[in-house]
C-alpha atoms as a PDB file:
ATOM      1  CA  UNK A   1     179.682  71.411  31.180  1.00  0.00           C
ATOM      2  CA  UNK A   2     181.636  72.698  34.350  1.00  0.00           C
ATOM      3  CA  UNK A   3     179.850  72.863  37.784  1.00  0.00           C
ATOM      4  CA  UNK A   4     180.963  76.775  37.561  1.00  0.00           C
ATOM      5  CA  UNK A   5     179.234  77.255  34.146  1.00  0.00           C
ATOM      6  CA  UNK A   6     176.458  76.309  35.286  1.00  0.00           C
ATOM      7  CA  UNK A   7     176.201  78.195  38.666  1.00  0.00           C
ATOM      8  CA  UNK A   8     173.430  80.749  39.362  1.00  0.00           C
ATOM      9  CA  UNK A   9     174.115  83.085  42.294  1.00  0.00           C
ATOM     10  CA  UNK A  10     171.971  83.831  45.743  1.00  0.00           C
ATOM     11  CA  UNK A  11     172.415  86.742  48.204  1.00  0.00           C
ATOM     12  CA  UNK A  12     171.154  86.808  51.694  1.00  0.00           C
ATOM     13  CA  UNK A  13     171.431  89.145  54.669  1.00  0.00           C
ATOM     14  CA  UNK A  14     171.178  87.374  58.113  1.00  0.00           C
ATOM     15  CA  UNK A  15     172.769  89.162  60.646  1.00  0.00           C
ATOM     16  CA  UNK A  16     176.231  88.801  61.231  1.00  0.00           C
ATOM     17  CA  UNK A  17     177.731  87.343  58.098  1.00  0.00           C
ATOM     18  CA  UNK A  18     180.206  84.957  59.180  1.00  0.00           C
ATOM     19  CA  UNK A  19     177.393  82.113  61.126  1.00  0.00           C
ATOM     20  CA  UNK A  20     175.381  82.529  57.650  1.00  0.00           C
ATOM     21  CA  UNK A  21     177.912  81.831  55.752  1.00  0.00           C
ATOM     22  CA  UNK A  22     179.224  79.145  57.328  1.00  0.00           C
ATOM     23  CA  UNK A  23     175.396  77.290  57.004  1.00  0.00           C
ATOM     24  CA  UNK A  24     175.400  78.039  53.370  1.00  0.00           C
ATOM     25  CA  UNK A  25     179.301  76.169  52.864  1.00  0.00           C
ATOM     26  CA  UNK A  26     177.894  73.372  54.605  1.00  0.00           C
ATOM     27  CA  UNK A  27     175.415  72.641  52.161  1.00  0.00           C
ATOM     28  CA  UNK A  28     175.862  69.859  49.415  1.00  0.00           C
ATOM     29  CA  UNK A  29     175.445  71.716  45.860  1.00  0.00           C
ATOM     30  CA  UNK A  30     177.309  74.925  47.175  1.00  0.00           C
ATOM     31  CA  UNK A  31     179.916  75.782  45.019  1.00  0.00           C
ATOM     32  CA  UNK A  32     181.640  78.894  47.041  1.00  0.00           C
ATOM     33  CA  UNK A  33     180.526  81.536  49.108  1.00  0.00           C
ATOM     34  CA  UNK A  34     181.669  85.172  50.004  1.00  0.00           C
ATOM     35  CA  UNK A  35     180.661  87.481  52.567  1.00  0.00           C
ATOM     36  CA  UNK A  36     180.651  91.632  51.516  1.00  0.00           C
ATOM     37  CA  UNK A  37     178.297  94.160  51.424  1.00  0.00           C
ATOM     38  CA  UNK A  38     175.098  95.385  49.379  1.00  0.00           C
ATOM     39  CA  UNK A  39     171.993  97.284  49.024  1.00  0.00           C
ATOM     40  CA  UNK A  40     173.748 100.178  49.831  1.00  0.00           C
ATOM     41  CA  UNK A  41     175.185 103.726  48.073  1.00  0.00           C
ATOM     42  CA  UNK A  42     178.512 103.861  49.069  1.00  0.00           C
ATOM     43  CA  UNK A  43     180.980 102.149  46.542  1.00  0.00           C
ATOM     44  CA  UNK A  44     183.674  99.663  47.417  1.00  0.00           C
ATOM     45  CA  UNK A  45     182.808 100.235  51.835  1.00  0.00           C
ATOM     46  CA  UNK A  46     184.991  99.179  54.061  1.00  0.00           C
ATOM     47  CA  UNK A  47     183.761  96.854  57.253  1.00  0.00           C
ATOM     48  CA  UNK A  48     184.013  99.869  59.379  1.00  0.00           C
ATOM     49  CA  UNK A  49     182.338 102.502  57.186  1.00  0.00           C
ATOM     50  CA  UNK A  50     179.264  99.740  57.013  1.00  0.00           C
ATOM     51  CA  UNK A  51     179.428  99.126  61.152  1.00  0.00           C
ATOM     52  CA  UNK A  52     178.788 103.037  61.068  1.00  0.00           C
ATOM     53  CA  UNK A  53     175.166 102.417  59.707  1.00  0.00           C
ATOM     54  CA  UNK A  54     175.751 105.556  57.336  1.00  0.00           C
ATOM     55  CA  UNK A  55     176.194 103.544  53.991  1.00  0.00           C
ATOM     56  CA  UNK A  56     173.206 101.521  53.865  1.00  0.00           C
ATOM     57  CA  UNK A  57     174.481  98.132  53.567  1.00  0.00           C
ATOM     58  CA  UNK A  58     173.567  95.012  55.115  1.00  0.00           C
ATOM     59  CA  UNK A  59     176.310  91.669  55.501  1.00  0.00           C
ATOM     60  CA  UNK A  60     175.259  89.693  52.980  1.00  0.00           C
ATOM     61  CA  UNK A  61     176.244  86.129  51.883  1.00  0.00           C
ATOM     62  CA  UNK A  62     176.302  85.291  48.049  1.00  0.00           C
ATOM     63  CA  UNK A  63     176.143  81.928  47.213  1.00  0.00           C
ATOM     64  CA  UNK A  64     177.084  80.646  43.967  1.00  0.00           C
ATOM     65  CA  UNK A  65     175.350  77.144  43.394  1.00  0.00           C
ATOM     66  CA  UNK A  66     174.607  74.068  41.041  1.00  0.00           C
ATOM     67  CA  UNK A  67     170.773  74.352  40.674  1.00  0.00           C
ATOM     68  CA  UNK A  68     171.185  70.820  39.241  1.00  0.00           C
ATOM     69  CA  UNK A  69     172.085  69.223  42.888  1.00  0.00           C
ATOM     70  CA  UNK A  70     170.334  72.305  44.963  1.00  0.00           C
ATOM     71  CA  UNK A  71     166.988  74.367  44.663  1.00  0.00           C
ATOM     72  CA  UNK A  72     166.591  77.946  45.308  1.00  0.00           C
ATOM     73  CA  UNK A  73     163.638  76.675  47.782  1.00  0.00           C
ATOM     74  CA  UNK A  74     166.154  74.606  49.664  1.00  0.00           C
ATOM     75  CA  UNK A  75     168.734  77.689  49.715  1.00  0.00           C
ATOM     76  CA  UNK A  76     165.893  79.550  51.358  1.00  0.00           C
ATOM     77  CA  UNK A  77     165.391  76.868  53.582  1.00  0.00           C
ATOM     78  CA  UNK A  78     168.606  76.938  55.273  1.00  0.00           C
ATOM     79  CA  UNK A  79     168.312  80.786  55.038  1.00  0.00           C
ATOM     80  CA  UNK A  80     165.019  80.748  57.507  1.00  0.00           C
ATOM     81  CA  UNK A  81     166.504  78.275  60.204  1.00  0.00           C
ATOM     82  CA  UNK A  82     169.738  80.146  60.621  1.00  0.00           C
ATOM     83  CA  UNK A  83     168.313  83.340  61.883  1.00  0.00           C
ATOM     84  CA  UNK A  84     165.326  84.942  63.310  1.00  0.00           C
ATOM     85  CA  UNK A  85     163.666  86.959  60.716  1.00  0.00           C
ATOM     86  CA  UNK A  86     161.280  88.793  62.631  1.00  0.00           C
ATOM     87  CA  UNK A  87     163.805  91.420  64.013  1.00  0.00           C
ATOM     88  CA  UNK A  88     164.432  93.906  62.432  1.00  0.00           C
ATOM     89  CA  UNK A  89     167.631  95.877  61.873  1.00  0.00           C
ATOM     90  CA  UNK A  90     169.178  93.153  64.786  1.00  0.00           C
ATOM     91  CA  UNK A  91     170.115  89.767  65.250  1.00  0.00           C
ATOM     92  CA  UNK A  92     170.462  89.146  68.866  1.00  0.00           C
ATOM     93  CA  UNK A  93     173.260  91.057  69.862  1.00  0.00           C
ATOM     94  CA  UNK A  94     174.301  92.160  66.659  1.00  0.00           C
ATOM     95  CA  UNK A  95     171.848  95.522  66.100  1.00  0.00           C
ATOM     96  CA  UNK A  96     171.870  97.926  63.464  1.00  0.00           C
ATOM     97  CA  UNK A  97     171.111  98.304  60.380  1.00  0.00           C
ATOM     98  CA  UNK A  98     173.874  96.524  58.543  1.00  0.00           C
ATOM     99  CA  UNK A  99     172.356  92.819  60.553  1.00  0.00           C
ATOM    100  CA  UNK A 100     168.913  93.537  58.878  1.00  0.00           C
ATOM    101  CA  UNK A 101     166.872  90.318  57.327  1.00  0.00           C
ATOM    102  CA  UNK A 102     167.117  90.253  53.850  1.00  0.00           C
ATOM    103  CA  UNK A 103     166.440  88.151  50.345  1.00  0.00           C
ATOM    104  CA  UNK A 104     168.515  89.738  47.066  1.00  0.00           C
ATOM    105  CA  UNK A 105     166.926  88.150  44.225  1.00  0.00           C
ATOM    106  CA  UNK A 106     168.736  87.634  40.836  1.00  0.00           C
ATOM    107  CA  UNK A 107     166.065  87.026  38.468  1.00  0.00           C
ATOM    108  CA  UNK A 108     161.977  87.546  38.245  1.00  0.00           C
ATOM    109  CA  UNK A 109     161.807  83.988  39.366  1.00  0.00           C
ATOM    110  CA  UNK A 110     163.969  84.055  42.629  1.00  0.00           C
ATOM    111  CA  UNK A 111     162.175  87.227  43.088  1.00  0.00           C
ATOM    112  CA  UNK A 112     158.595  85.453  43.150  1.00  0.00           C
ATOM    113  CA  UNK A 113     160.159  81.876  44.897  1.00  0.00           C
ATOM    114  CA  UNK A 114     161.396  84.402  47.368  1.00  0.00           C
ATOM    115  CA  UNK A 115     157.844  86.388  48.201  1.00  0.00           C
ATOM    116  CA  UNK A 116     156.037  83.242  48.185  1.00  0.00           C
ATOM    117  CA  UNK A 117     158.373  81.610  50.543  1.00  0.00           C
ATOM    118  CA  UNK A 118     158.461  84.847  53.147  1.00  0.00           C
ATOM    119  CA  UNK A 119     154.296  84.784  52.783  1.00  0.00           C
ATOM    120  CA  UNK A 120     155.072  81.156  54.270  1.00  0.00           C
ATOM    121  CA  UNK A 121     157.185  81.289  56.786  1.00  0.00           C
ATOM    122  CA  UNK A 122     155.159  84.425  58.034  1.00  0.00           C
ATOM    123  CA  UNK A 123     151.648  82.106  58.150  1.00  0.00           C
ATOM    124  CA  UNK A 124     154.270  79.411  59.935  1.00  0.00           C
ATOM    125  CA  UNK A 125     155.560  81.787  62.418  1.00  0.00           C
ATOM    126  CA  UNK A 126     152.332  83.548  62.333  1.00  0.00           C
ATOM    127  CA  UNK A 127     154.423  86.899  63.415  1.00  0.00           C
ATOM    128  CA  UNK A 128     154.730  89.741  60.895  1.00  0.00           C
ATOM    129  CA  UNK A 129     158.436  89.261  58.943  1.00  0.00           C
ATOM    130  CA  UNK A 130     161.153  91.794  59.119  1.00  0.00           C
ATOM    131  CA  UNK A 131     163.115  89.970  55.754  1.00  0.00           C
ATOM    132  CA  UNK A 132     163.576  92.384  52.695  1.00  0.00           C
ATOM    133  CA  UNK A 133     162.967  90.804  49.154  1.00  0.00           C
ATOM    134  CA  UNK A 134     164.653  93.678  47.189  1.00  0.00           C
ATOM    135  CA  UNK A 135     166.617  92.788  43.794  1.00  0.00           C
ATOM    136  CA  UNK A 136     170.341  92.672  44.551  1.00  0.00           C
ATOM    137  CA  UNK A 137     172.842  95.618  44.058  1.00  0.00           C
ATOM    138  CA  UNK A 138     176.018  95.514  43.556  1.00  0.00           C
ATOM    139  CA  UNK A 139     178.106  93.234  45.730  1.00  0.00           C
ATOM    140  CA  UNK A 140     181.217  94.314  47.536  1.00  0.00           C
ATOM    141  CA  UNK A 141     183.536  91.644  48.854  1.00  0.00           C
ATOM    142  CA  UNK A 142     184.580  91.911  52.313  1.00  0.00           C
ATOM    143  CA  UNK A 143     187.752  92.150  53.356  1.00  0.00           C
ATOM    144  CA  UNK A 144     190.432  88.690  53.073  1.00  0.00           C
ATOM    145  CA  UNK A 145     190.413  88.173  56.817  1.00  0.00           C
ATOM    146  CA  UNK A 146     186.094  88.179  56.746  1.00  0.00           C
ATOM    147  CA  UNK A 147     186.263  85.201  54.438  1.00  0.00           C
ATOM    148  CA  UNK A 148     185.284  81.901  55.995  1.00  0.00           C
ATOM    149  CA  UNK A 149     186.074  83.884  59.206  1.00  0.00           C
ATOM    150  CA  UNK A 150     184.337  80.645  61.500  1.00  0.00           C
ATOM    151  CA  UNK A 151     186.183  78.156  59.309  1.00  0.00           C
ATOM    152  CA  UNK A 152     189.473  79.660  59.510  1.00  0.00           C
ATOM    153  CA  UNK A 153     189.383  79.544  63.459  1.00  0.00           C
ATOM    154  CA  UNK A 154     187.681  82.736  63.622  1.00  0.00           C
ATOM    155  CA  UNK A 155     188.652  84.535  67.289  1.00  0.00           C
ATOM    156  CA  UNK A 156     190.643  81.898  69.381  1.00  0.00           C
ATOM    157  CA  UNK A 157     191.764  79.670  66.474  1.00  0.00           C
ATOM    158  CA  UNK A 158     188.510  77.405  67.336  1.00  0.00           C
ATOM    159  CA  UNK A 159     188.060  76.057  63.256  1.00  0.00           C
ATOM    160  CA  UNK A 160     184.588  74.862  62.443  1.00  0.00           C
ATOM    161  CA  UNK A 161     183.903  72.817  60.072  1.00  0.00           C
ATOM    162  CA  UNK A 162     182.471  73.553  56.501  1.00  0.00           C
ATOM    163  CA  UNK A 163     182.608  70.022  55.528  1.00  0.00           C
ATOM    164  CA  UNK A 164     179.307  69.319  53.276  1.00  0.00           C
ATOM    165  CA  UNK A 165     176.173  67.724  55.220  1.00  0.00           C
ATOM    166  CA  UNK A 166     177.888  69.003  58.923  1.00  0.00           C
ATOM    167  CA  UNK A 167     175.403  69.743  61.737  1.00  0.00           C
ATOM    168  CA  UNK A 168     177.768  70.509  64.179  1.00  0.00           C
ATOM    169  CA  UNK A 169     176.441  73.545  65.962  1.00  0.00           C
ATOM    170  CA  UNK A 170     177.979  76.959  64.469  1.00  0.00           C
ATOM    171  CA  UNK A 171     179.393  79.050  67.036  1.00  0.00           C
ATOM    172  CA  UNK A 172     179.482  83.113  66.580  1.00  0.00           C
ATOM    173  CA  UNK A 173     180.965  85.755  68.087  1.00  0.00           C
ATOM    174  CA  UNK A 174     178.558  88.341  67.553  1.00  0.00           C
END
């Protein structure tokens, strides 16, 4: 059986799509990643109808992974270090609602791995969490050019690497 057949999917919201997504590439058991949009009620949004804050989507990251080499716990692992999940509707300079925390569960049990990990990290941080666990919508890819923006060069042609197991530092330009 193909890596791809046996793939199950993850979507997260963590502010500003590109640094997110760049964590999750890094990651050994990772198949692919996208960046788009969700949880909102506009079909097929444009980046600039979203940055308006009318069409109630966040930047998401779905994930398509081998469960066999990576856990949904360790997918939520990476999720909780790369952002602060106590704002809400921002990520440092990136506010609005589009940047909000989020967990978009495909099944009843990424739904409950999810909860159970947020009532966690919230005793662990021992600050109230600003992280949605909703189930996820539809999922609207983002533009080409959005794509592994930060690996591509991003602004300034400065690639970063998505080469699995990397810790260089990600760099954003939000």
């Amino acid at each position: 059986m193909s890596p791809l057949s046996q793939a199950l999917q993850a979507t997260f919201g963590g502010g500003c799509f590109w640094s997110v997504e760049l964590a999750f590439q890094r990651i050994p058991g990772v198949i692919k990643t996208a960046v788009g949009y969700t949880q909102g009620h506009t079909e097929n949004p444009t980046y600039e109808q979203v940055c308006t804050g009318r069409t109630g989507h966040v930047e998401a990251v779905l994930v398509d992974y081998n469960p066999s080499e990576l856990s949904y716990e360790q997918l939520l692992d990476v999720f909780w270090k790369k952002h602060d999940p106590t704002q809400f509707n921002r990520q440092g300079n990136d506010v609005g609602t589009q940047y909000r925390s989020g967990i978009y569960y495909h099944s009843p049990e990424q739904e409950t791995i999810a909860k159970d990990s947020l009532k966690e990290m919230e005793a662990k941080l021992g600050k109230k969490i600003a992280t949605e666990v909703l189930p996820a919508k539809t999922f609207y890819m983002a533009e080409d050019y959005h794509q592994q923006y930060l690996e591509k060069g991003g602004r300034g042609g400065n690639k970063q690497s998505a080469r699995k197991g990397c810790n260089d530092p990600i760099r954003c330009y939000g």
